[in-house]
Protein backbone atom coordinates (compact mmCIF):
# COMPACT_ATOMS: atom_id res chain seq x y z
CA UNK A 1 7.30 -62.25 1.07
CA UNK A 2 9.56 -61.28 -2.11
CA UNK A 3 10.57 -58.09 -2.54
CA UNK A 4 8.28 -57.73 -5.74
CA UNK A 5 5.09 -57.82 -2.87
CA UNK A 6 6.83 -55.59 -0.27
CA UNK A 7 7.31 -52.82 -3.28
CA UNK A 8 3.51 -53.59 -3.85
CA UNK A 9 2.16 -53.13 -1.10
CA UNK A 10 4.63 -49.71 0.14
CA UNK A 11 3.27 -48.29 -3.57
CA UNK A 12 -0.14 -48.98 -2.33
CA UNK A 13 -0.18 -47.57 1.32
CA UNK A 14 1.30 -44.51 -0.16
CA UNK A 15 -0.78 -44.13 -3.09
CA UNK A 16 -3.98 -44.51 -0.82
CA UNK A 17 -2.51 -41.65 2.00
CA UNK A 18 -2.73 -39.05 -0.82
CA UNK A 19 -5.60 -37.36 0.18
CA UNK A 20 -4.40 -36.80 3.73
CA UNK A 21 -1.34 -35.09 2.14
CA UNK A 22 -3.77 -32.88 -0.28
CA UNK A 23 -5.73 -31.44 2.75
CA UNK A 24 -2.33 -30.49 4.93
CA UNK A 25 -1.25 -28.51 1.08
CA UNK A 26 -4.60 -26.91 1.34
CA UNK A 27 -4.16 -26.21 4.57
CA UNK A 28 -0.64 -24.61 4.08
CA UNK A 29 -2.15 -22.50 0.93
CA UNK A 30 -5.06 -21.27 3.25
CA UNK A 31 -2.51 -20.20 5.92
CA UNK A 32 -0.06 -17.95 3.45
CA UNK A 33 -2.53 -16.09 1.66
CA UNK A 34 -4.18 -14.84 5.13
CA UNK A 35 -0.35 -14.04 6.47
CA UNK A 36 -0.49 -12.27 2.91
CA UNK A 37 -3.98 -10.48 3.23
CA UNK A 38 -2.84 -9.59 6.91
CA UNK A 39 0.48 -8.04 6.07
CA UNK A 40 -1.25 -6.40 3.19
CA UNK A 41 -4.39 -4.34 4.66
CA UNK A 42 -2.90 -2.18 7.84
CA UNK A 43 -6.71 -2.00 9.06
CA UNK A 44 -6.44 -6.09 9.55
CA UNK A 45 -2.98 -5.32 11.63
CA UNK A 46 -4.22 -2.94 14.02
CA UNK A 47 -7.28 -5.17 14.56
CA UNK A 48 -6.06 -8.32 15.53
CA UNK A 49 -3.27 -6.14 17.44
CA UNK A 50 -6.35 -4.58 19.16
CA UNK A 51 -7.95 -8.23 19.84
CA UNK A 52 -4.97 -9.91 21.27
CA UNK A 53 -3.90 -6.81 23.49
CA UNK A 54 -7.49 -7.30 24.36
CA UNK A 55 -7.54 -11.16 25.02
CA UNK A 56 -3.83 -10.31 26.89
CA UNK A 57 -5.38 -8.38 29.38
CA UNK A 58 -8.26 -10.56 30.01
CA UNK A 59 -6.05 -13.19 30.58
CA UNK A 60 -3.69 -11.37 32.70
CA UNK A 61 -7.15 -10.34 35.26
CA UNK A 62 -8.04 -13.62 35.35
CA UNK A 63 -4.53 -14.71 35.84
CA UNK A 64 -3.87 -12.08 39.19
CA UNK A 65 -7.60 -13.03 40.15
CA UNK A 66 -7.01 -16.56 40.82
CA UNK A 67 -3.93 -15.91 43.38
């Protein structure tokens, strides 16, 4: 192989990958604007504070439950 076909064929395998790479951006948008909206709207905060103290303690019953 010359280096002319090994250039060829890296330009290839990354140009094809793209799409992969487009999803994980998306993905990274999606996850800053709902940090965004959170921080933004208090009601969100004490919600999901609310849920997790809730899942917390759920966890921590089952938790002294199983000894």
């Amino acid at each position: 192989m010359n280096t002319e076909s090994i250039k060829a064929w890296i330009s290839d395998k990354l140009r094809s990958d793209e799409a992969g790479v487009t999803i994980v951006e998306y993905a990274i948008m999606l996850v800053l604007v709902a940090v965004v909206v959170i921080i933004a709207n208090p009601a969100i905060q004490t919600a999901l504070s609310t849920l997790f103290s809730g899942v917390s303690s759920f966890i921590a019953a089952g938790a002294s439950g199983l000894s």
